[in-house]
Protein backbone atom coordinates (compact mmCIF):
# COMPACT_ATOMS: atom_id res chain seq x y z
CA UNK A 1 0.00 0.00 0.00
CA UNK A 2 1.07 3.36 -0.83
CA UNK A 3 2.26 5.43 2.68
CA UNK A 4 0.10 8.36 2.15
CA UNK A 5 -2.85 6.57 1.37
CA UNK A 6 -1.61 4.02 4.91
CA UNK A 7 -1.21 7.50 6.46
CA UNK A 8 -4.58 9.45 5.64
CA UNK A 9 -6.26 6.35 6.30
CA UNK A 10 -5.30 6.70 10.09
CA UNK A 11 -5.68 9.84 10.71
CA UNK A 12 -8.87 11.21 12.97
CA UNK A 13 -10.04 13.80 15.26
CA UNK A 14 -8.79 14.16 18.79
CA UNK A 15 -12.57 13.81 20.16
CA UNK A 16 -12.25 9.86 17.96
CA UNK A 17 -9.02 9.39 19.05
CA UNK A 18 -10.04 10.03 23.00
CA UNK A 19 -13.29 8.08 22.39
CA UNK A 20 -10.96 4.86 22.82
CA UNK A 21 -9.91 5.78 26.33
CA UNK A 22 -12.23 3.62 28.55
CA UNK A 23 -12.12 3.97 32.01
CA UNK A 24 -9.44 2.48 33.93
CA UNK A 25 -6.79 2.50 31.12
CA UNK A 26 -3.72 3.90 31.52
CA UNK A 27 -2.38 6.63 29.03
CA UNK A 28 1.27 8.47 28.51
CA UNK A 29 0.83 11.65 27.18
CA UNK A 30 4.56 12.64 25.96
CA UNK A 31 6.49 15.60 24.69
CA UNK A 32 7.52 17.51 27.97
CA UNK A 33 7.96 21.43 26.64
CA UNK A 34 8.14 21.17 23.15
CA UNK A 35 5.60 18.99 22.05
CA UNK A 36 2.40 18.81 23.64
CA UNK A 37 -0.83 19.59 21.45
CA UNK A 38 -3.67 21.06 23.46
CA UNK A 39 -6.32 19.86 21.44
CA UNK A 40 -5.95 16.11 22.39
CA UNK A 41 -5.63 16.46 25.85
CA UNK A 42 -8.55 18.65 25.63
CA UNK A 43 -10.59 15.95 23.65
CA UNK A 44 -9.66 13.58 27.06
CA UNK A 45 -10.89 16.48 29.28
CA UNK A 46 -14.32 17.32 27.55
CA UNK A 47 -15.16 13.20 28.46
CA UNK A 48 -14.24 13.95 32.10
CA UNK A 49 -18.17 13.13 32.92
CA UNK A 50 -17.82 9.41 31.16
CA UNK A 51 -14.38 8.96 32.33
CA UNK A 52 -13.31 7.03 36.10
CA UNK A 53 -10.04 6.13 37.17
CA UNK A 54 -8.10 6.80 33.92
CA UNK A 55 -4.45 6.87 34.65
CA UNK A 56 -2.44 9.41 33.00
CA UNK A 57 1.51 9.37 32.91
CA UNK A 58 1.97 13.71 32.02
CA UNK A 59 5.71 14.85 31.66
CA UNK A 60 6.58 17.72 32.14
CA UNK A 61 3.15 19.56 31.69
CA UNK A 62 3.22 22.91 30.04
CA UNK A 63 -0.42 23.80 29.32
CA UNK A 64 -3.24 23.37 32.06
CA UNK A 65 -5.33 20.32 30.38
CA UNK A 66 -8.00 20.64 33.70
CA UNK A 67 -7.02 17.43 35.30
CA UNK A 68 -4.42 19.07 37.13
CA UNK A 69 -7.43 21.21 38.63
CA UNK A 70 -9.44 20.43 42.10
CA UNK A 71 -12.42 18.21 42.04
CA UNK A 72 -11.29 15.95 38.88
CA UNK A 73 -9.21 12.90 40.96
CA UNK A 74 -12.24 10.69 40.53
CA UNK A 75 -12.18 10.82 36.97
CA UNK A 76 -7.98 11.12 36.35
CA UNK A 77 -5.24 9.82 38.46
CA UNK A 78 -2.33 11.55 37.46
CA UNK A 79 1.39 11.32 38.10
CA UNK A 80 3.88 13.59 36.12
CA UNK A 81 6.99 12.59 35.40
CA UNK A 82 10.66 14.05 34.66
CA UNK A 83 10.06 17.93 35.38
CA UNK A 84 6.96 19.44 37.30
CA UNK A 85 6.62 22.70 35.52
CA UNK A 86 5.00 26.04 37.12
CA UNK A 87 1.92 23.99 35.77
CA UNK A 88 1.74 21.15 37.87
CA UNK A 89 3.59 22.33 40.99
CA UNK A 90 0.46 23.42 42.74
CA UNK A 91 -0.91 19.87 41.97
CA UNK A 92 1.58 17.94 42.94
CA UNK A 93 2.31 20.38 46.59
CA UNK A 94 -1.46 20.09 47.34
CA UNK A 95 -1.51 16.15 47.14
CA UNK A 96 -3.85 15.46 44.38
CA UNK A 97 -1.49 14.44 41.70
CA UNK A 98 2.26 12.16 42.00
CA UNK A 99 5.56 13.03 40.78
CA UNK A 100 7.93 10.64 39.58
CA UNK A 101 11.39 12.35 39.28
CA UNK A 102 12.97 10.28 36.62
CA UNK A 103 14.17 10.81 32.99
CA UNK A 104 11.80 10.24 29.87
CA UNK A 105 13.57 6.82 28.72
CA UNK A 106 13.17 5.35 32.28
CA UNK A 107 9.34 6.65 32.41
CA UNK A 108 9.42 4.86 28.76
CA UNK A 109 10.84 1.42 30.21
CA UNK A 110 7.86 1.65 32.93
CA UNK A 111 5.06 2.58 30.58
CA UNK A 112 6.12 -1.04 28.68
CA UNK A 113 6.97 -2.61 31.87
CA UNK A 114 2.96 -1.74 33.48
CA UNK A 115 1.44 -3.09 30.06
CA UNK A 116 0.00 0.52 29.51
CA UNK A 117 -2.91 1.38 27.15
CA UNK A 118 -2.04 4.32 25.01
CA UNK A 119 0.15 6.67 23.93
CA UNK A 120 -0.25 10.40 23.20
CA UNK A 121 2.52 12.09 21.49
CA UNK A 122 2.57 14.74 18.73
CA UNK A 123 4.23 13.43 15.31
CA UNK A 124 4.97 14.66 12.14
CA UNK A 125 3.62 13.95 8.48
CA UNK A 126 5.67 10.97 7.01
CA UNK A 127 8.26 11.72 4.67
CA UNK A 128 10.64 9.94 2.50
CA UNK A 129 13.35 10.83 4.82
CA UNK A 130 12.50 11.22 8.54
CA UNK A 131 14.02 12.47 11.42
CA UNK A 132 13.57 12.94 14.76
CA UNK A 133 11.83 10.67 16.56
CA UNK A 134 9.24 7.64 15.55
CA UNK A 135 6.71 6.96 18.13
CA UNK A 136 3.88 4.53 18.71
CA UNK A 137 0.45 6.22 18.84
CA UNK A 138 -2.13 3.72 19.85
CA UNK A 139 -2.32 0.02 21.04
CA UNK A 140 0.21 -1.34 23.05
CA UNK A 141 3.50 0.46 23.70
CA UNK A 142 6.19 -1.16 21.90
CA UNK A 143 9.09 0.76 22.07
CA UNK A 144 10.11 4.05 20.58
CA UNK A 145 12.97 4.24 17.77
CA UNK A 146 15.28 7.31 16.45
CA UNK A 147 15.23 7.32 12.96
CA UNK A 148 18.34 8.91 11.26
């Protein structure tokens, strides 16, 4: 099959990408500073009222996605990871959300380790040369590979 028609055949909205969360899965949302789309972490947010117990792995949170707000640790359990930004410091000294000081290839090896669910991460449009970094984007983790 031809990659771009592979590629537009994957591609949906945030609000059908977040309809796959169910309650009680576990979800990474990656990128720390530089990469972290607002829109799909506000498609998880708008299902707050469907959602229960949803795990979320955040590093390094830059934006305010609401689950870092009071009155939402019934719907999201959330522990961020590697840096705690001026975003989730008041989160994390109040109680309602973890911190798990370690480095984004060790939060990586745990994510595969706990047999997560999902993972968010922003990517680019294929090319016939990447770069950067090649990440998984839904289904079970399995790994994540620099391309050269």
């Amino acid at each position: 099959m031809d990659w771009k028609a592979e590629y537009r055949r994957k591609l949906v909205s945030a609000e059908e990408a977040a309809r796959l969360i169910k309650s009680g899965e576990r979800v990474m949302i990656a990128g720390g500073s530089t990469d972290q789309p607002k829109i799909m972490k506000e498609a998880i947010f708008a299902r707050r009222g469907e959602l229960h117990d949803v795990y979320i792995y955040h590093m390094c949170p830059v934006r305010e996605p609401g689950w870092l707000d009071p009155g939402y640790e019934e719907n999201f359990k959330v522990d961020i990871t590697g840096y705690i930004s001026p975003i989730g410091r008041p989160s994390v000294t109040e109680r309602r959300t973890g911190f798990i000081p370690i480095s984004w290839d060790m939060t990586l090896k745990e994510f595969e380790r706990a047999g997560e669910h999902s993972l968010w991460t922003g990517t680019s449009s294929p090319s016939r040369r990447p770069t950067g970094t090649a990440s998984a984007a839904w289904g079970p983790f399995s790994g994540s590979r620099r391309s050269s």
